[in-house]
N, C-alpha and C. Protein backbone atom coordinates (compact mmCIF):
# COMPACT_ATOMS: atom_id res chain seq x y z
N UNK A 1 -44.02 -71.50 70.82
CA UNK A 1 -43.04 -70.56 71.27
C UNK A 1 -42.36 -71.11 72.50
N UNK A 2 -41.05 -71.09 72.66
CA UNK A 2 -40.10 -71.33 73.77
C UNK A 2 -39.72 -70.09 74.84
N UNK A 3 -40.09 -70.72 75.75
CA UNK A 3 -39.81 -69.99 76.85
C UNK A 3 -38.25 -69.89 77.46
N UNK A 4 -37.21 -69.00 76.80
CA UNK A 4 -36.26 -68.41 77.40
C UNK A 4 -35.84 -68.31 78.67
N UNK A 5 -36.76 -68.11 79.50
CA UNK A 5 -36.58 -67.82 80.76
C UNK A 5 -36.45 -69.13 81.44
N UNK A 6 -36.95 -70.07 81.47
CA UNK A 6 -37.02 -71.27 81.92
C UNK A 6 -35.21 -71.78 82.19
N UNK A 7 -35.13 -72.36 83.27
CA UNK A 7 -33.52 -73.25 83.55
C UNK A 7 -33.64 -73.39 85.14
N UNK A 8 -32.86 -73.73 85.77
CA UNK A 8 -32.72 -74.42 87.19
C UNK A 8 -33.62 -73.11 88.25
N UNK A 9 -34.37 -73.67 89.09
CA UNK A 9 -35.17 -72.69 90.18
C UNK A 9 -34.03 -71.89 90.92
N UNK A 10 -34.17 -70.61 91.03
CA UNK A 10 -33.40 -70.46 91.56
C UNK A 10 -33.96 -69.57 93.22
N UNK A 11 -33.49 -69.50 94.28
CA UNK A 11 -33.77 -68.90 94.87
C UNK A 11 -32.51 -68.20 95.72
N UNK A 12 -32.48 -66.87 95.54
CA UNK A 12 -31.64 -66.02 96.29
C UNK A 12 -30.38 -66.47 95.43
N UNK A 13 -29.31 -66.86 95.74
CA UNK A 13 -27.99 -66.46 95.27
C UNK A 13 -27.69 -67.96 94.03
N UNK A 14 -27.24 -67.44 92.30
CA UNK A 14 -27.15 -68.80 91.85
C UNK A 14 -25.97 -69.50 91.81
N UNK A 15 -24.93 -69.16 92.47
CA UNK A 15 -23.49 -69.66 93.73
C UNK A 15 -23.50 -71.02 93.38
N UNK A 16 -24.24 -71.38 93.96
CA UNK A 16 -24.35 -72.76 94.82
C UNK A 16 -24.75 -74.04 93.47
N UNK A 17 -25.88 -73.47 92.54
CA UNK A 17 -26.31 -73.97 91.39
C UNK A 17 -25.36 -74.36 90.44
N UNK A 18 -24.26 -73.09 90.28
CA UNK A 18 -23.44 -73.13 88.83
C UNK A 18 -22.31 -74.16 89.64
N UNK A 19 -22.24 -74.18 90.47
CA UNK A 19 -20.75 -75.10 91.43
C UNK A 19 -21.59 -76.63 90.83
N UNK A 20 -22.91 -77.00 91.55
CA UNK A 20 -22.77 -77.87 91.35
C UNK A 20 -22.84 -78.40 89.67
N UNK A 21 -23.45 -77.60 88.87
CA UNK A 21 -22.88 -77.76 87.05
C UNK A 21 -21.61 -77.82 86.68
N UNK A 22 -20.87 -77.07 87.54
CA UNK A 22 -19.38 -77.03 86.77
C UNK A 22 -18.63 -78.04 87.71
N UNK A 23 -19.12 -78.93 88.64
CA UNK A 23 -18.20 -79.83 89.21
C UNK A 23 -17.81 -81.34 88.08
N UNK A 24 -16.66 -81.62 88.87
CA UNK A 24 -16.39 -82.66 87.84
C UNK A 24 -17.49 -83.96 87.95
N UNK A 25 -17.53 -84.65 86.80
CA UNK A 25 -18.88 -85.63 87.02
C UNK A 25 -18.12 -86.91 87.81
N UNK A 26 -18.74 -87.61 88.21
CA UNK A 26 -18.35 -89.00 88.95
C UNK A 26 -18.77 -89.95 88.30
N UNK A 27 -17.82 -90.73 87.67
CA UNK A 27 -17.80 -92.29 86.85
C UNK A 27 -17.88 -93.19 87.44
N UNK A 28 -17.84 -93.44 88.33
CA UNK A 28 -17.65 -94.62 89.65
C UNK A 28 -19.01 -95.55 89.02
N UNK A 29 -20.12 -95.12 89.13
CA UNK A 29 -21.11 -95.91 88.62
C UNK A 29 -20.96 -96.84 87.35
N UNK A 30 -20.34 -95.87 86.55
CA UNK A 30 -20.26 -96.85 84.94
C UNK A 30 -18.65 -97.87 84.85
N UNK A 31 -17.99 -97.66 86.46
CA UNK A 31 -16.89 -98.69 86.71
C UNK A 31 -17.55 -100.09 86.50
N UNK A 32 -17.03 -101.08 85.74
CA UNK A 32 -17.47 -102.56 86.25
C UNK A 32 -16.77 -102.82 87.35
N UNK A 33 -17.40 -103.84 87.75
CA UNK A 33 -16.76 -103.92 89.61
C UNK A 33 -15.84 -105.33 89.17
N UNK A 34 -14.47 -105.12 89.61
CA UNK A 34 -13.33 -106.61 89.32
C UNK A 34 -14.02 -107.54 90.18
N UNK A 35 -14.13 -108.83 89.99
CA UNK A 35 -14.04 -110.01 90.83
C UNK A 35 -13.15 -110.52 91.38
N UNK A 36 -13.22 -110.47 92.57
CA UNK A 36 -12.47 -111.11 93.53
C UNK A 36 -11.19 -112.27 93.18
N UNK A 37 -11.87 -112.81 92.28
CA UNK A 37 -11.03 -113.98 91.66
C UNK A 37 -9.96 -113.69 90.55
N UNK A 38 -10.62 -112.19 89.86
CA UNK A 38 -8.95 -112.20 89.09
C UNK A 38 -8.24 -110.49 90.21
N UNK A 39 -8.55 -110.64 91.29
CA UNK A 39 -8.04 -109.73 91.89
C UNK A 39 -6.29 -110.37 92.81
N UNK A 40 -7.25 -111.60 92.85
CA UNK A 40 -6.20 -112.37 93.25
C UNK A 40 -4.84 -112.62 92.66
N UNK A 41 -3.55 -113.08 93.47
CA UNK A 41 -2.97 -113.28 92.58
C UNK A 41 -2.89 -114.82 91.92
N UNK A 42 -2.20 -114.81 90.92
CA UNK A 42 -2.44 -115.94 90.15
C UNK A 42 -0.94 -116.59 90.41
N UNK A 43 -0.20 -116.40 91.58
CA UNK A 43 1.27 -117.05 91.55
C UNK A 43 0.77 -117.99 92.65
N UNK A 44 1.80 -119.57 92.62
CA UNK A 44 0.62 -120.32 93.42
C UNK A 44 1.94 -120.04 94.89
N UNK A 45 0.98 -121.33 95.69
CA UNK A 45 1.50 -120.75 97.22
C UNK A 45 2.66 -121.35 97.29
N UNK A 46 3.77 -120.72 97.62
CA UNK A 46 5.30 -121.14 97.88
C UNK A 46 6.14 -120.49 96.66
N UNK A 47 5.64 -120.04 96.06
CA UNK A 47 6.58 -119.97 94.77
C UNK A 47 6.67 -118.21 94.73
N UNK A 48 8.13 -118.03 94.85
CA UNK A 48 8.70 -116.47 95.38
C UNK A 48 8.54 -115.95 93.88
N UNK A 49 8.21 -114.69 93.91
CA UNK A 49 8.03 -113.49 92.96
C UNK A 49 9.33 -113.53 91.99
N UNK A 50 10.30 -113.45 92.72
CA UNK A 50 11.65 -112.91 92.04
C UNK A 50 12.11 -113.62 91.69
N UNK A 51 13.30 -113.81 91.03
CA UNK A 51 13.89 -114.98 90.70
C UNK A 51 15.28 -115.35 91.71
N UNK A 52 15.88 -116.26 92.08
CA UNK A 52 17.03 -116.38 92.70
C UNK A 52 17.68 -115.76 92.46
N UNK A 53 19.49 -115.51 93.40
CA UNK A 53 20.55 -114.79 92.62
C UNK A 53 21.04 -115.49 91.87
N UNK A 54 20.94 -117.41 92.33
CA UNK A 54 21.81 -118.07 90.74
C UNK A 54 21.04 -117.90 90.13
N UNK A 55 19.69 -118.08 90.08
CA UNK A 55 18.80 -117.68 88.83
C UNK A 55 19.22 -117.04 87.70
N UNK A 56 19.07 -115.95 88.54
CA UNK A 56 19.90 -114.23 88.36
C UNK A 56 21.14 -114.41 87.13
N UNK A 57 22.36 -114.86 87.79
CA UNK A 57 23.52 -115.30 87.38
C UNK A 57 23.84 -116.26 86.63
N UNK A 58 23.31 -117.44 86.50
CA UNK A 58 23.10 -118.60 85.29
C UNK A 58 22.25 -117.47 84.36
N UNK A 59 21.32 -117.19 83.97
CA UNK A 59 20.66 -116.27 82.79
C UNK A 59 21.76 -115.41 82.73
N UNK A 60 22.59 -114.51 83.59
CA UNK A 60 23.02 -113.64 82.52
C UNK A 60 24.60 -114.44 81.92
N UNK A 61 24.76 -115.58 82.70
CA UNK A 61 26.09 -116.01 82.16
C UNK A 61 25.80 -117.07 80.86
N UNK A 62 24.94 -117.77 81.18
CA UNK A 62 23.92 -118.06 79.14
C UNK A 62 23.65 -117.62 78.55
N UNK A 63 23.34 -115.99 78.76
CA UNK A 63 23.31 -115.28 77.85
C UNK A 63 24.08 -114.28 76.99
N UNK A 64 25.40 -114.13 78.15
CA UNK A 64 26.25 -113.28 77.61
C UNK A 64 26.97 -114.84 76.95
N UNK A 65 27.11 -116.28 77.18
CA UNK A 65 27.69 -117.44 76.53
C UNK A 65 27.14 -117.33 75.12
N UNK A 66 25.69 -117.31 74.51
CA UNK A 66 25.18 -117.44 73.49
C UNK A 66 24.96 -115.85 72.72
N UNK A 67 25.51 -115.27 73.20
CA UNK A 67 25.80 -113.19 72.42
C UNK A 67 26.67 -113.23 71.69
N UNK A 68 27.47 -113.86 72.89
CA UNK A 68 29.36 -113.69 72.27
C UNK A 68 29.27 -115.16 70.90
N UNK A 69 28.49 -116.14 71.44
CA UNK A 69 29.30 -116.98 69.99
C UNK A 69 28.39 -117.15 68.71
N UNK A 70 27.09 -116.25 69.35
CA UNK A 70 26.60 -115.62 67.83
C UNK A 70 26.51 -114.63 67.24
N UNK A 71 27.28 -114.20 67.52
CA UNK A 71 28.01 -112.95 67.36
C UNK A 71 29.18 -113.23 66.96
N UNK A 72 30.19 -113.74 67.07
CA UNK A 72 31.43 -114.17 66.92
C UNK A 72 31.20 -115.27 65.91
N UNK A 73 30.37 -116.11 65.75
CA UNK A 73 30.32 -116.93 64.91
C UNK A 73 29.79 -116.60 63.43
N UNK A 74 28.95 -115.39 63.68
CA UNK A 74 28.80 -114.75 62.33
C UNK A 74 29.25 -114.32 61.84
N UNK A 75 30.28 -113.21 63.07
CA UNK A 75 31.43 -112.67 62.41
C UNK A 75 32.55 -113.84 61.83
N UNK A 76 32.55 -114.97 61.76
CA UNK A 76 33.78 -115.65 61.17
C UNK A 76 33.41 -115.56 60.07
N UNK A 77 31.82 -116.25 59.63
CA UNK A 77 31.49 -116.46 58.51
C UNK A 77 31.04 -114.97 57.71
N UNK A 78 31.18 -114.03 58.28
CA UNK A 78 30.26 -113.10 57.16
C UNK A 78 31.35 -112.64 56.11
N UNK A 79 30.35 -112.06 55.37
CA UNK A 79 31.04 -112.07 54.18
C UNK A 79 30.96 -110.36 54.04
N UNK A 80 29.59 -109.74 54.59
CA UNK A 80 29.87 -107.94 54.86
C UNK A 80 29.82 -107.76 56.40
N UNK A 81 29.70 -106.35 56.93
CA UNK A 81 29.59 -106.22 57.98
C UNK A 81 28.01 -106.04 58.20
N UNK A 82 27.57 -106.44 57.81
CA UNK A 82 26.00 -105.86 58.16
C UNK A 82 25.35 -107.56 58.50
N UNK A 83 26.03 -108.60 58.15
CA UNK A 83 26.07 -110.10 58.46
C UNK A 83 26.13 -110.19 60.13
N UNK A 84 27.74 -109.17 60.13
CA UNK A 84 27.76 -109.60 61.84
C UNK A 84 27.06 -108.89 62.55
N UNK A 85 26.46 -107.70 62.03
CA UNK A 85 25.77 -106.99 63.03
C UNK A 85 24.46 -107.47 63.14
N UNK A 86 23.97 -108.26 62.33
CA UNK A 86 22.75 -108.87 62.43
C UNK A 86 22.75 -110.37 63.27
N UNK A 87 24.01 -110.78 63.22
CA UNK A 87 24.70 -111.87 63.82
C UNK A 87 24.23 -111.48 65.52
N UNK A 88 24.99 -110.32 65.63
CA UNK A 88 24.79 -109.96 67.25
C UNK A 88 23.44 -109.62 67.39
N UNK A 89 22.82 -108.66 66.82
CA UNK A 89 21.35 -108.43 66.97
C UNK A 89 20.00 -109.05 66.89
N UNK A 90 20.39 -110.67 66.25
CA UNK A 90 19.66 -111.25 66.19
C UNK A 90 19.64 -112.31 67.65
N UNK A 91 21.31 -112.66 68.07
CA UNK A 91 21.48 -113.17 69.53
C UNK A 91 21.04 -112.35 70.41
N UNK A 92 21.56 -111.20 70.61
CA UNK A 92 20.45 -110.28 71.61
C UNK A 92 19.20 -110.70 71.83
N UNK A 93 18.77 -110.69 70.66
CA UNK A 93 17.37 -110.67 70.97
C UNK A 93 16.31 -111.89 70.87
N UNK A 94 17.26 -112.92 70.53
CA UNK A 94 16.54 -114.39 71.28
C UNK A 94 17.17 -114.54 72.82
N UNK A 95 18.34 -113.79 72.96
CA UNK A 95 18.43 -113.60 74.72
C UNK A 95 17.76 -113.24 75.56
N UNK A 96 17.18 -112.29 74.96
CA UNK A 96 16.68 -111.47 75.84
C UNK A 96 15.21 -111.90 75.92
N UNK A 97 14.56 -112.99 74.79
CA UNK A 97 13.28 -113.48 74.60
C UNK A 97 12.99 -114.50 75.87
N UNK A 98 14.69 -115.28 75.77
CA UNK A 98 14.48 -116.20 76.48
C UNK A 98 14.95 -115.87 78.15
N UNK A 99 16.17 -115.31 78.63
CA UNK A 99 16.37 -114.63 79.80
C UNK A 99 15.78 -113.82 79.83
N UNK A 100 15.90 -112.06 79.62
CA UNK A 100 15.44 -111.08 80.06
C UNK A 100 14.55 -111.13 81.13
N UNK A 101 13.29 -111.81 81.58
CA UNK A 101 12.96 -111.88 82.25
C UNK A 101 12.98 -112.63 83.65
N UNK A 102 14.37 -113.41 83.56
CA UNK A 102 15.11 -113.57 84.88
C UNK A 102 15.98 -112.66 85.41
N UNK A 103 16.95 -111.91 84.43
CA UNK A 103 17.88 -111.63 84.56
C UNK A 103 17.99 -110.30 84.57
N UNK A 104 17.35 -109.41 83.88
CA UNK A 104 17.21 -108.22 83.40
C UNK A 104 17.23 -107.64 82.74
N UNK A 105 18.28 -108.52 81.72
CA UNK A 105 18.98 -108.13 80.49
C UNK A 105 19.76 -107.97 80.24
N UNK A 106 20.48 -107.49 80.93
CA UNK A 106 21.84 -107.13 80.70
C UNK A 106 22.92 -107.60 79.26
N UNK A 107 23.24 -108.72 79.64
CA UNK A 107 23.71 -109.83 79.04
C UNK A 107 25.06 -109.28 78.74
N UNK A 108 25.63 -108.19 79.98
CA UNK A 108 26.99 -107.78 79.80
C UNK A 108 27.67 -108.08 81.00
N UNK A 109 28.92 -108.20 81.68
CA UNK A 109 28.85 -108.41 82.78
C UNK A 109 29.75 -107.12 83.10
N UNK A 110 30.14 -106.45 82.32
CA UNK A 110 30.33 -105.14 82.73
C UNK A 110 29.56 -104.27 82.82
N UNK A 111 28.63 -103.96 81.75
CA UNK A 111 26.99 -103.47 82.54
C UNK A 111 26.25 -103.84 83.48
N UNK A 112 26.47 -104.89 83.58
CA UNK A 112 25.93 -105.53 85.63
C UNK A 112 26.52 -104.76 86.53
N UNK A 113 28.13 -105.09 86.03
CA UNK A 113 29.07 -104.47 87.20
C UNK A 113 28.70 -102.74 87.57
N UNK A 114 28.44 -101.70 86.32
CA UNK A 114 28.46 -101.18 86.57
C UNK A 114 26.92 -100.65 87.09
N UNK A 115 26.03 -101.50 86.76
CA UNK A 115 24.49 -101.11 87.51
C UNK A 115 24.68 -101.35 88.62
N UNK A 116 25.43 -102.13 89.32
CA UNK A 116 25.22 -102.82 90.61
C UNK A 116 26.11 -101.31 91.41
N UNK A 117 27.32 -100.69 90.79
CA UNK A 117 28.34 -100.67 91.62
C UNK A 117 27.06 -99.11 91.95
N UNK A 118 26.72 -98.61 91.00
CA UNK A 118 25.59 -97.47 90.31
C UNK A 118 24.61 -97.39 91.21
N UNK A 119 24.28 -98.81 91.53
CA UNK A 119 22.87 -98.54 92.44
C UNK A 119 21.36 -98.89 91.80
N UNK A 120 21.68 -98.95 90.54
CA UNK A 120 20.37 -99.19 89.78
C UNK A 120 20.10 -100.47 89.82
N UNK A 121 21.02 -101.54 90.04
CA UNK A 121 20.14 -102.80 90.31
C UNK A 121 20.71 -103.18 91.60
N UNK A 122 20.00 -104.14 92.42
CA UNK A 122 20.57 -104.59 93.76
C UNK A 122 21.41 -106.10 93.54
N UNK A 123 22.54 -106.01 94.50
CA UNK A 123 23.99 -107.20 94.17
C UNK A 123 23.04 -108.33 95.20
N UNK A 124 21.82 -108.23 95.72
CA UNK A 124 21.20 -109.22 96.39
C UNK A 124 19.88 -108.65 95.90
N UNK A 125 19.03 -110.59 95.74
CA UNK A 125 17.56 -110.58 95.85
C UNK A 125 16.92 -109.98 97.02
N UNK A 126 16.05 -108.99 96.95
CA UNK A 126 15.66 -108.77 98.05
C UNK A 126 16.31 -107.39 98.78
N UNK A 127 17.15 -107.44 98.38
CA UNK A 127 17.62 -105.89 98.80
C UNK A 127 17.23 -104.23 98.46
């Protein structure tokens, strides 16, 4: 036979008991602890985070160079429209494989113009 009555001792008020049951539990223990070594960063010494502004500006001017003439070059040759749109969509997106991550993406220079004038991207590194 089981004894019902049996659960936490209690004495005088059970306040204090049910708080600490219903508090949230603490995981900290079952954290693995990072090592120092991949805490670090892995960029070596001298070499800046960001990319230059020509950086910057050569990527998006190679990339809006290679949009427009594969894009334009498909459009000479296609034969439907679903040729050139794959024409452009397929340049996009070896642009953006290969810049995007200098540049931002853009690969418009009227969408620059207007992020920059906008505020959403800065007309200087570092700003």
């Amino acid at each position: 036979m089981t004894d019902k009555t049996s659960g936490p001792a209690v004495s005088g008020s059970t306040a204090p008991a049910r708080a600490a049951e219903t508090a949230a539990p603490d995981f900290q223990d079952l954290v693995a602890p990072v090592p120092d070594a991949v805490r670090k960063e892995s960029v070596a010494v001298g070499v800046s985070r960001a990319p230059s502004a020509g950086a910057r500006w050569a990527a998006e001017f190679a990339g809006t160079t290679v949009l427009v003439f594969a894009g334009v070059g498909t459009g000479i040759f296609a034969t439907q429209v679903i040729d050139s749109a794959l024409g452009f969509g397929l340049g996009l997106l070896a642009v953006l494989v290969a810049f995007g991550h200098v540049s931002g993406g853009h690969f418009n220079p009227a969408v620059t113009l207007a992020a920059v004038v906008s505020g959403r991207t800065p007309a200087k590194v570092g700003a």
